[in-house]
C-alpha atoms as a PDB file:
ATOM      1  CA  UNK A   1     -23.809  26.025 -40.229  1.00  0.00           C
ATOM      2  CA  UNK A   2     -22.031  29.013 -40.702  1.00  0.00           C
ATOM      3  CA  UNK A   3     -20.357  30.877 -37.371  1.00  0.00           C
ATOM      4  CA  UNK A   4     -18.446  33.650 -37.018  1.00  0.00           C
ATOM      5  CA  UNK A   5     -17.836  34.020 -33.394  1.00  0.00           C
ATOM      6  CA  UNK A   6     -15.998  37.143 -32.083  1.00  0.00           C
ATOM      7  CA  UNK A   7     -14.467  37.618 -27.894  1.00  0.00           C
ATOM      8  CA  UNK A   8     -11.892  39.640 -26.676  1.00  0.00           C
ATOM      9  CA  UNK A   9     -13.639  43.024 -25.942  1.00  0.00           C
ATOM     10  CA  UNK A  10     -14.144  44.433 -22.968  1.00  0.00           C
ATOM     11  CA  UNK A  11     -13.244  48.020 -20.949  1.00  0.00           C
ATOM     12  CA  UNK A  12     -10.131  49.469 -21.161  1.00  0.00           C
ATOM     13  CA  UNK A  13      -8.673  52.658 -20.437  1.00  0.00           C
ATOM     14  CA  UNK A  14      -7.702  55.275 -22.555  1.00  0.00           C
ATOM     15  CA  UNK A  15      -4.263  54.691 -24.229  1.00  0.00           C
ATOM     16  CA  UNK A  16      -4.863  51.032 -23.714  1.00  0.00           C
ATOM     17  CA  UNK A  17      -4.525  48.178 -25.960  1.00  0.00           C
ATOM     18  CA  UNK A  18      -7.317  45.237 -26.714  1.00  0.00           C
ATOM     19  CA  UNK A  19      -7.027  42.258 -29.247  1.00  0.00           C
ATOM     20  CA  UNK A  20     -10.077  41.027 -30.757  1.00  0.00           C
ATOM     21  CA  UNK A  21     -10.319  37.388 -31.726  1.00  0.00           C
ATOM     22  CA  UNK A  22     -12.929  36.013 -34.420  1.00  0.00           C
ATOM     23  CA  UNK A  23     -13.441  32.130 -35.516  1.00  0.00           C
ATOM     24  CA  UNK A  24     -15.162  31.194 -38.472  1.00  0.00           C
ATOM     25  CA  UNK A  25     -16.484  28.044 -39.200  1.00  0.00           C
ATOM     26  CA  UNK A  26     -18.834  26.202 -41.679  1.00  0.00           C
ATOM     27  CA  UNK A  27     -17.488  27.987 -44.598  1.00  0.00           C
ATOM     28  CA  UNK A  28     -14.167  27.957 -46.605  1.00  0.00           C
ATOM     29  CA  UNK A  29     -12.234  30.683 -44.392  1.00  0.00           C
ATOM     30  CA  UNK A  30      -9.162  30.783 -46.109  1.00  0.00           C
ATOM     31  CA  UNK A  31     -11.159  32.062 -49.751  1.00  0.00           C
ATOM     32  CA  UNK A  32     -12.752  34.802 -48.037  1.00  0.00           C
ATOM     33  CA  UNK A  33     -11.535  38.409 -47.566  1.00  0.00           C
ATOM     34  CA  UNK A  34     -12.445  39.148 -43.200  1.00  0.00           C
ATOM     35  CA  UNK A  35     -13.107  42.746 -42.112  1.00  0.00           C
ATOM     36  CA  UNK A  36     -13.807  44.331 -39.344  1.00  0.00           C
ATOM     37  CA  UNK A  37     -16.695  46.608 -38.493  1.00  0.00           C
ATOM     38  CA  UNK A  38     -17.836  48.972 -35.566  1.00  0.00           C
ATOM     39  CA  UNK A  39     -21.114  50.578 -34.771  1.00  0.00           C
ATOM     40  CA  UNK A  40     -21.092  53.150 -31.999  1.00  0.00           C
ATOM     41  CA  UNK A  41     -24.932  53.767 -30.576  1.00  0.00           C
ATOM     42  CA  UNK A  42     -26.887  56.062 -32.353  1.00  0.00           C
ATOM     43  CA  UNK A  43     -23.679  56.237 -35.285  1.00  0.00           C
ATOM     44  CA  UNK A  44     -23.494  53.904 -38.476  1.00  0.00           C
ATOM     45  CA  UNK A  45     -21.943  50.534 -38.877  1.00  0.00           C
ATOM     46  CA  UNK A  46     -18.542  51.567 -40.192  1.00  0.00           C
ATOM     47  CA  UNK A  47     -15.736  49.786 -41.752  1.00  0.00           C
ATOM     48  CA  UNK A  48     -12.563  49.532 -39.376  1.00  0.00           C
ATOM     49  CA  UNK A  49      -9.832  47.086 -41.125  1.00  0.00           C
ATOM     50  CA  UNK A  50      -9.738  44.493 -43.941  1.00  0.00           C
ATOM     51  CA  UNK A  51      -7.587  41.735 -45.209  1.00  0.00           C
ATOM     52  CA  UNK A  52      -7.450  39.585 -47.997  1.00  0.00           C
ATOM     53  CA  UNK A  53      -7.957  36.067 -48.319  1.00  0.00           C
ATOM     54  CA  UNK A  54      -4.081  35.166 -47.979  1.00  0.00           C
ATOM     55  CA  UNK A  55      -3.378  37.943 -45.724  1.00  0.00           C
ATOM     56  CA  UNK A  56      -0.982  39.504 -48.386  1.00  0.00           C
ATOM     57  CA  UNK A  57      -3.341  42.979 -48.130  1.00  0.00           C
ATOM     58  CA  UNK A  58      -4.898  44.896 -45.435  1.00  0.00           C
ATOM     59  CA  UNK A  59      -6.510  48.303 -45.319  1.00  0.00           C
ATOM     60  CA  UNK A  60      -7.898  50.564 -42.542  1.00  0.00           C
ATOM     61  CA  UNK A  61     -10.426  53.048 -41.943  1.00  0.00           C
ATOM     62  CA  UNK A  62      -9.389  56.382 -41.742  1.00  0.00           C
ATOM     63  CA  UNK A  63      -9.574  57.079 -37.792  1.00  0.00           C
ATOM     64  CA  UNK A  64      -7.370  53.848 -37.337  1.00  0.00           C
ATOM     65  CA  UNK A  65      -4.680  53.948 -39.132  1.00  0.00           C
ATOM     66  CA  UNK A  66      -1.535  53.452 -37.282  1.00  0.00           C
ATOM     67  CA  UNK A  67      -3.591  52.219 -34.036  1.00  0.00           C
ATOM     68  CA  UNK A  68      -5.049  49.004 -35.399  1.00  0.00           C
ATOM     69  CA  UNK A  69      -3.550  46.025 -37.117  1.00  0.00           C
ATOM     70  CA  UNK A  70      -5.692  43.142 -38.773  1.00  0.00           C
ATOM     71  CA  UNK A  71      -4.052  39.393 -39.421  1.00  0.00           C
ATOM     72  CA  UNK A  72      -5.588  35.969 -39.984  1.00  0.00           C
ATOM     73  CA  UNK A  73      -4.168  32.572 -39.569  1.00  0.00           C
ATOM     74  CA  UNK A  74      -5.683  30.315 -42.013  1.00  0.00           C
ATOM     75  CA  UNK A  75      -4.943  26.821 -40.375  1.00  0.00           C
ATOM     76  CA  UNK A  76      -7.078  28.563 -36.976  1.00  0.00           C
ATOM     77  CA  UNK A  77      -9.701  29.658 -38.957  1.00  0.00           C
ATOM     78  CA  UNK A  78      -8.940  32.776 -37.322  1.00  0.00           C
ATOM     79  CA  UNK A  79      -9.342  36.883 -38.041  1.00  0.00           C
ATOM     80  CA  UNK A  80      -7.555  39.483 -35.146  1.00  0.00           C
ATOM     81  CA  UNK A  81      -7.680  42.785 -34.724  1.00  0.00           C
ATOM     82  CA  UNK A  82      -5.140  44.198 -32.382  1.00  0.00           C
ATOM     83  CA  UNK A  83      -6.297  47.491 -31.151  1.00  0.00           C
ATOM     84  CA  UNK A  84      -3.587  50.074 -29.318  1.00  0.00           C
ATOM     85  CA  UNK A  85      -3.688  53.305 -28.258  1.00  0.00           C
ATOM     86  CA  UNK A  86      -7.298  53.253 -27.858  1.00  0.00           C
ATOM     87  CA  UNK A  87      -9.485  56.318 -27.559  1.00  0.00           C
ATOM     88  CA  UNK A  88     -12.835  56.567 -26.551  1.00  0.00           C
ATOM     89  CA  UNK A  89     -14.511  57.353 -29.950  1.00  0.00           C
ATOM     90  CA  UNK A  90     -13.031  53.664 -30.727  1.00  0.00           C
ATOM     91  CA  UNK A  91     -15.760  52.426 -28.180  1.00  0.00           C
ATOM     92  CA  UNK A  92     -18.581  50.199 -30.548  1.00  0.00           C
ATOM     93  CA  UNK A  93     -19.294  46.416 -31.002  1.00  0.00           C
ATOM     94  CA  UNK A  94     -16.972  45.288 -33.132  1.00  0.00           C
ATOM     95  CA  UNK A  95     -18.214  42.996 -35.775  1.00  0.00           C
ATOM     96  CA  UNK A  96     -16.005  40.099 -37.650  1.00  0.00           C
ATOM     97  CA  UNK A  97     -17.517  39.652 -41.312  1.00  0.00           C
ATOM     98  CA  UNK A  98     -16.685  37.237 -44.156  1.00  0.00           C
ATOM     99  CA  UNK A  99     -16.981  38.448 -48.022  1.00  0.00           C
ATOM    100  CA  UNK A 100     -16.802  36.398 -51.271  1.00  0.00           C
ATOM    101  CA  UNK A 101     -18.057  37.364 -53.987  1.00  0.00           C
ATOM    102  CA  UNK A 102     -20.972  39.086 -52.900  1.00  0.00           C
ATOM    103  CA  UNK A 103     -21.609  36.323 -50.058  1.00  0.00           C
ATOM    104  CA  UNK A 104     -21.237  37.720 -46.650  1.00  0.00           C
ATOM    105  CA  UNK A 105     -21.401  36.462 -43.169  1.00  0.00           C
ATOM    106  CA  UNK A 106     -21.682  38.279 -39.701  1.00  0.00           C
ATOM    107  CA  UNK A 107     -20.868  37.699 -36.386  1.00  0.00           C
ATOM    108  CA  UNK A 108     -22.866  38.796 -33.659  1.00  0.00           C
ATOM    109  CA  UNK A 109     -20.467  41.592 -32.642  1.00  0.00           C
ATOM    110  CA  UNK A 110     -18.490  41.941 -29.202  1.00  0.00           C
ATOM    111  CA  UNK A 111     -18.596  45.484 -26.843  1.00  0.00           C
ATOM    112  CA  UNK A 112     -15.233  47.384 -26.453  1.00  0.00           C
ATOM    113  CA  UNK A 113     -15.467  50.190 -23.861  1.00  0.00           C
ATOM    114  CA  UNK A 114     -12.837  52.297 -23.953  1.00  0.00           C
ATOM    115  CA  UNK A 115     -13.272  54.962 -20.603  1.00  0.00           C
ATOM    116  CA  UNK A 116     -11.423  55.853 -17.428  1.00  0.00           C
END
């Protein structure tokens, strides 16, 4: 079945730096375009960084850019997020998703804390 599992949150201090981790299985990983999502409590789910299905494009949300860099490695089955200079409006569950073609997948999301 399908799985997208993410893991690397956790708490971290202001000006910090995180790397989020998400493996996909039981679909054709290397076809779909990953993204990343947050939701803050009480806030929208919002869209935090994408990449195609190569890796040959990515694209951020607005309050990232510059902080945040998404890769994939295709033979891992793999989607990252590396996360610097962290603030604490970037605190959320972070969500890995898989699009293609108006198929998506989610994973159940992983807490980043981001607090002194």
């Amino acid at each position: 079945q399908v799985q997208l599992v993410e893991s690397g949150g956790g708490l971290v201090q202001p000006g910090g730096s995180l790397r989020l981790s998400c493996v996909a299985s039981g679909f054709t990983f290397s076809t779909y375009t990953m993204n990343w999502y947050r939701q803050a409590p009480g806030k929208e789910r919002e869209l935090v960084a994408i990449i195609t299905s190569r890796g040959t494009s990515t694209n951020y949300g607005d309050s990232v850019k510059g902080r945040f860099t998404i890769s994939r490695d295709n033979a891992k089955n793999t989607v990252y997020l590396q996360m610097n200079s962290l603030k604490p409006e970037d605190t959320a569950v972070y969500f890995c998703n898989a699009e293609y073609y108006g198929v998506r997948y989610w994973g159940k999301g992983t807490l980043v804390t981001v607090s002194s």
